[in-house]
PDB file of N, CA and C in Angstrom:
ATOM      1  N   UNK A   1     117.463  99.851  78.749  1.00  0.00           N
ATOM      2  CA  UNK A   1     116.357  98.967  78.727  1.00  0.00           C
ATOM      3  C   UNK A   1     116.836  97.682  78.065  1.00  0.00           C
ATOM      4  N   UNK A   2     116.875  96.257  78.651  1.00  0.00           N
ATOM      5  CA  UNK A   2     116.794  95.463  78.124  1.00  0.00           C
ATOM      6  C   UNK A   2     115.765  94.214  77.577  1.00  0.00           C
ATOM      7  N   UNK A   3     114.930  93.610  76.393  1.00  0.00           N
ATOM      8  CA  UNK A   3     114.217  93.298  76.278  1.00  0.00           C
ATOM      9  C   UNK A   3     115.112  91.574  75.885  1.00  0.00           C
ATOM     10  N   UNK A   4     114.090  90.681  76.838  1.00  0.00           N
ATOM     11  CA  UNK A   4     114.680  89.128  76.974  1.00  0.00           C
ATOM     12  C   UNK A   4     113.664  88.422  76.254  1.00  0.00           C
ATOM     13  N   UNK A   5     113.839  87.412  74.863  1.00  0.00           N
ATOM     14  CA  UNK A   5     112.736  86.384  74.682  1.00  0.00           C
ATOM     15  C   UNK A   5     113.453  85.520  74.476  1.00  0.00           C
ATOM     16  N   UNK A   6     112.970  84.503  73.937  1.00  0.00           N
ATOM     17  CA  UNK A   6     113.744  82.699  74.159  1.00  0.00           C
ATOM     18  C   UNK A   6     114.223  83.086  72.330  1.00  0.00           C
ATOM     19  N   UNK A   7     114.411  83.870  71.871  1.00  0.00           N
ATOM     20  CA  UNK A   7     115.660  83.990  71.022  1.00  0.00           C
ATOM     21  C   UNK A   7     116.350  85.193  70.663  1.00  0.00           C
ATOM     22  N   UNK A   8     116.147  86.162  71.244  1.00  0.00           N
ATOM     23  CA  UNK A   8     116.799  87.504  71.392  1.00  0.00           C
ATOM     24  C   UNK A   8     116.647  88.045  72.850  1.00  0.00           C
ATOM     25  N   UNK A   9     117.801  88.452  73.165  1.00  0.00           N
ATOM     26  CA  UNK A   9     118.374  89.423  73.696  1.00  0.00           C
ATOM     27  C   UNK A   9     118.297  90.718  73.424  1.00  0.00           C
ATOM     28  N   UNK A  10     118.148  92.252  73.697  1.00  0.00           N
ATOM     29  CA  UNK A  10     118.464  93.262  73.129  1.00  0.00           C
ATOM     30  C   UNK A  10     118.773  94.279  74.030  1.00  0.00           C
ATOM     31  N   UNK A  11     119.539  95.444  74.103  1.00  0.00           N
ATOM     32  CA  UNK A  11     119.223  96.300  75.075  1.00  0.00           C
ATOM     33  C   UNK A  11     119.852  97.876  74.046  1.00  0.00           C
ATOM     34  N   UNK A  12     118.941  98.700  74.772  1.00  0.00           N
ATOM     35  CA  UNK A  12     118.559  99.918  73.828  1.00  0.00           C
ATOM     36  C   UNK A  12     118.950 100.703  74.980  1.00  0.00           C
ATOM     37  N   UNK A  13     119.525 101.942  74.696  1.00  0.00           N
ATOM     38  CA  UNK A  13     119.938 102.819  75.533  1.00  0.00           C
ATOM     39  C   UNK A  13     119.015 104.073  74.916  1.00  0.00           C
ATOM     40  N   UNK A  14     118.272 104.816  76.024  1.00  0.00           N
ATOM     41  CA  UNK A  14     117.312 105.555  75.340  1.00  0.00           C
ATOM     42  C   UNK A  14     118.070 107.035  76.380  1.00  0.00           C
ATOM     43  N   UNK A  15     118.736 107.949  76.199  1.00  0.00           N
ATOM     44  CA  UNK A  15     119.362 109.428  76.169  1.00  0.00           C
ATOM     45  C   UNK A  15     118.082 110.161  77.097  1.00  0.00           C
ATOM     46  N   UNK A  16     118.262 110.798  78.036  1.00  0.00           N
ATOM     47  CA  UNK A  16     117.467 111.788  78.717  1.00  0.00           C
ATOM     48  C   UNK A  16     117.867 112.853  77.561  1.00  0.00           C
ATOM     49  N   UNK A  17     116.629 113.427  77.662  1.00  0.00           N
ATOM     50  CA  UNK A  17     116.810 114.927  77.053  1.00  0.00           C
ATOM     51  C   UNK A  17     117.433 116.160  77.852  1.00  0.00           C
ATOM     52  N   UNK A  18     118.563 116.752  77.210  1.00  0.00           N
ATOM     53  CA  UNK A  18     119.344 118.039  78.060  1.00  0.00           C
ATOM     54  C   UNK A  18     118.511 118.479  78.310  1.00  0.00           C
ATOM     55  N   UNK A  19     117.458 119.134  78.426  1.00  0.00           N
ATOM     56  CA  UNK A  19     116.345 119.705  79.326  1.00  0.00           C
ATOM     57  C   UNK A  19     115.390 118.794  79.705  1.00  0.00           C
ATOM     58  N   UNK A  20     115.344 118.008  80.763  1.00  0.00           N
ATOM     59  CA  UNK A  20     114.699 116.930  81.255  1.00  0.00           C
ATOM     60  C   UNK A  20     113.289 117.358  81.570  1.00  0.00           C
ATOM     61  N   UNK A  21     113.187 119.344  82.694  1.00  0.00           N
ATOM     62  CA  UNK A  21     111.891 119.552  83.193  1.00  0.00           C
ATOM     63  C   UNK A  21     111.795 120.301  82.307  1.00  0.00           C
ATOM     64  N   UNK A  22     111.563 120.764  81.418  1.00  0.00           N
ATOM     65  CA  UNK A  22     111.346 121.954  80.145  1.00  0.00           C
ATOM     66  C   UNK A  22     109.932 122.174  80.208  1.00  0.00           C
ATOM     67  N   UNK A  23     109.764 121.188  79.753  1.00  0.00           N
ATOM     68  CA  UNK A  23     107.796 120.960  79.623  1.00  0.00           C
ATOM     69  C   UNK A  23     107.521 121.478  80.765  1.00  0.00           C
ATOM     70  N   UNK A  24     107.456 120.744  82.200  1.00  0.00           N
ATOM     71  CA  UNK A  24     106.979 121.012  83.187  1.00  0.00           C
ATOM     72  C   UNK A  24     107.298 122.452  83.363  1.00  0.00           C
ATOM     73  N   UNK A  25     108.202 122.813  83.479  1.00  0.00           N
ATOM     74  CA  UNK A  25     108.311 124.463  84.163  1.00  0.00           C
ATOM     75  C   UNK A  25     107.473 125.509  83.100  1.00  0.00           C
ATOM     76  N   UNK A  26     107.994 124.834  81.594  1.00  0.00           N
ATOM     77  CA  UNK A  26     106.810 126.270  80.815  1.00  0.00           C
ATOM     78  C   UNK A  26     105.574 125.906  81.222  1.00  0.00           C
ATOM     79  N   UNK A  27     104.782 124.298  81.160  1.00  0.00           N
ATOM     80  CA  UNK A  27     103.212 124.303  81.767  1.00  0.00           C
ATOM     81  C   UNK A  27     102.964 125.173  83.023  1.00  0.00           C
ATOM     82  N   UNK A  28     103.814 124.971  84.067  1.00  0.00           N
ATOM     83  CA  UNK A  28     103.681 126.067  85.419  1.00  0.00           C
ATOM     84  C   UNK A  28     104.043 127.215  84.947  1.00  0.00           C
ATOM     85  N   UNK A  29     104.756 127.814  83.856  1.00  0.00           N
ATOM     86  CA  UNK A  29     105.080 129.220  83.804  1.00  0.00           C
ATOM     87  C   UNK A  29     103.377 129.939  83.048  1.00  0.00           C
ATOM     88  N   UNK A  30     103.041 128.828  81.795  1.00  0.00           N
ATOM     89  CA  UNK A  30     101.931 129.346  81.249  1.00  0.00           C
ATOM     90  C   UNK A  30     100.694 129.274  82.180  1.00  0.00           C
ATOM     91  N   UNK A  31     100.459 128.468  82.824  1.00  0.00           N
ATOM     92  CA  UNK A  31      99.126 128.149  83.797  1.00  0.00           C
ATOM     93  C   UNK A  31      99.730 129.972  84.882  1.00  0.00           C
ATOM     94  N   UNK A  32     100.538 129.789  85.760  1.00  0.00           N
ATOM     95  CA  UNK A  32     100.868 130.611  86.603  1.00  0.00           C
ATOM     96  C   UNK A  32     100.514 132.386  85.743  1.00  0.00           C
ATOM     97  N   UNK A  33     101.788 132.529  84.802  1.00  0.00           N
ATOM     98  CA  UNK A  33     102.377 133.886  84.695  1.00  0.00           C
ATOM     99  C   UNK A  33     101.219 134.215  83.129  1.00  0.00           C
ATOM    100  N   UNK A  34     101.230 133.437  82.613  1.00  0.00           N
ATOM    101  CA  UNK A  34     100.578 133.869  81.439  1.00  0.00           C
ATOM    102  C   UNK A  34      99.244 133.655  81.309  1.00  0.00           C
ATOM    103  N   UNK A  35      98.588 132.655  82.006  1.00  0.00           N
ATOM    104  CA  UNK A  35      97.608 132.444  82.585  1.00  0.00           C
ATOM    105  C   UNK A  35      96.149 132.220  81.151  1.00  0.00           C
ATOM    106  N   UNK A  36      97.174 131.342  80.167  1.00  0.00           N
ATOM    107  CA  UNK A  36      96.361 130.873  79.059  1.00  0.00           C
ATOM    108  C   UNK A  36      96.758 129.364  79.032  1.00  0.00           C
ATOM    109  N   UNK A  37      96.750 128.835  79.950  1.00  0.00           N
ATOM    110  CA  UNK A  37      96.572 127.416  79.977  1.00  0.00           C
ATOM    111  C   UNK A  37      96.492 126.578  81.134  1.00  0.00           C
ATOM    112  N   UNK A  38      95.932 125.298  80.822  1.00  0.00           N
ATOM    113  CA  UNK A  38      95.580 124.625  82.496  1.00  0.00           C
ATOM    114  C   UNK A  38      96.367 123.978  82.342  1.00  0.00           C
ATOM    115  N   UNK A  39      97.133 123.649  83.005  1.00  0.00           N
ATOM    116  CA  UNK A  39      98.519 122.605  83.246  1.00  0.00           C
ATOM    117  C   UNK A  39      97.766 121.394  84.228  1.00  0.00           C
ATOM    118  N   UNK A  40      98.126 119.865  83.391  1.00  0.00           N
ATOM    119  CA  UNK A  40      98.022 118.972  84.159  1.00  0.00           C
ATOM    120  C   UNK A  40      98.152 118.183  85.825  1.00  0.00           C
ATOM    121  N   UNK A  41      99.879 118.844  85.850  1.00  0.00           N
ATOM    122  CA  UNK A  41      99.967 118.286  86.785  1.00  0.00           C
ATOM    123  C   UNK A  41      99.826 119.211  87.854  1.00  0.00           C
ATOM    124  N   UNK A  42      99.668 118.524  89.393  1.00  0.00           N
ATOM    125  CA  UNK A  42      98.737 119.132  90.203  1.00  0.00           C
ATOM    126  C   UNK A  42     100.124 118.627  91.526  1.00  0.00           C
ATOM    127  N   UNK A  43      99.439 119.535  92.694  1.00  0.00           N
ATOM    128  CA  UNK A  43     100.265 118.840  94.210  1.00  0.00           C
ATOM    129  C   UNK A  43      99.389 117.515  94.289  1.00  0.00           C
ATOM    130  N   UNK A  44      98.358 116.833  93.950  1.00  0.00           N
ATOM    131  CA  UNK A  44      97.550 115.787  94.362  1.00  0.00           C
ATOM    132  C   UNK A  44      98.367 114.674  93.177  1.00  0.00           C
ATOM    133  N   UNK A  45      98.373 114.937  91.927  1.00  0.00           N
ATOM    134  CA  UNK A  45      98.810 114.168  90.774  1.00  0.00           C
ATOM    135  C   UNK A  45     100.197 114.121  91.145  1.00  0.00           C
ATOM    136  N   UNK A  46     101.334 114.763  91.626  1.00  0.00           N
ATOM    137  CA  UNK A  46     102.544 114.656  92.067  1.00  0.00           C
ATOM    138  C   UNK A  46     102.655 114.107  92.759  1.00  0.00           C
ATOM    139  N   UNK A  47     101.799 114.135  94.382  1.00  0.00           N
ATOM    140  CA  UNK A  47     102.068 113.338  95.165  1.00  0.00           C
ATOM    141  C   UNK A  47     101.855 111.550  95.018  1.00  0.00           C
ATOM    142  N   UNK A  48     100.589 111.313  94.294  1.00  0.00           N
ATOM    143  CA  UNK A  48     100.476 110.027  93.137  1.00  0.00           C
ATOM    144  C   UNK A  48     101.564 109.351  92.639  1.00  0.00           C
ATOM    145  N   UNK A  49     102.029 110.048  92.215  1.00  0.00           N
ATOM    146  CA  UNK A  49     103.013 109.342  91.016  1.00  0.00           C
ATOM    147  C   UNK A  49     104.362 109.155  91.900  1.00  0.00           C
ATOM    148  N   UNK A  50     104.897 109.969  92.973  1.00  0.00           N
ATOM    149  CA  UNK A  50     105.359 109.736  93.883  1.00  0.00           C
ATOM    150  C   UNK A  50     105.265 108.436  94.746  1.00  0.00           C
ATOM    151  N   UNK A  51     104.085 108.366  95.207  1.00  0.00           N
ATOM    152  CA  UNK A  51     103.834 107.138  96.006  1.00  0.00           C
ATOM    153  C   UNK A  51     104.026 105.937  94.571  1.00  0.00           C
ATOM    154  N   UNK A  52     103.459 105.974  93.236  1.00  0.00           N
ATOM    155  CA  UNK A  52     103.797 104.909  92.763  1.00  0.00           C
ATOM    156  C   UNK A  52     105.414 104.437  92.812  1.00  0.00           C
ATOM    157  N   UNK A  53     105.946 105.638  92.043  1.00  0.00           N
ATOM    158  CA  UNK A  53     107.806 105.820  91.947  1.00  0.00           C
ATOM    159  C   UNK A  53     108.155 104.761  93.602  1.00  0.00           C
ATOM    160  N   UNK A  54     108.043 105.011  94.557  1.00  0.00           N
ATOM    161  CA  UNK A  54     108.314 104.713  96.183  1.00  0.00           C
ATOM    162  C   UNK A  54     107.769 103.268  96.016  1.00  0.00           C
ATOM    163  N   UNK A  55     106.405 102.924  95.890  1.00  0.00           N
ATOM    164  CA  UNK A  55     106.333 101.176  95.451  1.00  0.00           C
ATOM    165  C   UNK A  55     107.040 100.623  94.461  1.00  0.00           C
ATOM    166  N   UNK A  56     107.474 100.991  93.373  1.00  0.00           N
ATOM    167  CA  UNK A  56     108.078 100.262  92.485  1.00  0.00           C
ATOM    168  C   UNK A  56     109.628 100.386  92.935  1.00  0.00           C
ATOM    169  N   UNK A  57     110.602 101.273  92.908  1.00  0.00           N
ATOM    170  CA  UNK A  57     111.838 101.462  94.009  1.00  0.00           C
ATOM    171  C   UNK A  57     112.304 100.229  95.661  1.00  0.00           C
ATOM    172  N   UNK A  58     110.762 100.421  95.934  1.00  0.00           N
ATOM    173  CA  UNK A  58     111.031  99.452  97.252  1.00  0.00           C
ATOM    174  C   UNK A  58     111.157  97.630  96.466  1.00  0.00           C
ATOM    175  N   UNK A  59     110.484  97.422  95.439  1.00  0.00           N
ATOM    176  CA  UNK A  59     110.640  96.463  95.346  1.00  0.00           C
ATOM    177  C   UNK A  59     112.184  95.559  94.873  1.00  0.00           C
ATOM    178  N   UNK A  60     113.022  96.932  94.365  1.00  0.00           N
ATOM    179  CA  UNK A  60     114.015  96.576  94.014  1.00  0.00           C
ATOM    180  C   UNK A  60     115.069  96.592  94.680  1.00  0.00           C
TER     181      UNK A  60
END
């Protein structure tokens, strides 16, 4: 990430986490297998954020 103003420059390197889907797969494991929690994301909310990801990508 680099951040530009009319007197700094900066750029920050921010590390993916070694388990990137962690969250996501235990929310589907607990919603699914254990079946004590509602997990957010959805096939409708995926496909969303998808189409945003695909507009912002095309512009670049």
């Amino acid at each position: 990430m680099v951040l530009r103003s009319e007197t700094k420059n900066e750029s920050i390197f921010i590390e993916n986490p070694k388990h990137i889907q962690q969250c996501h797969v235990e929310g589907m494991r607990d919603e699914l297998i254990l079946k004590n929690y509602k997990y957010s994301s959805t096939g409708a909310s995926g496909l969303h954020t998808n189409w945003i990801m695909d507009k912002i990508l095309r512009e670049h």
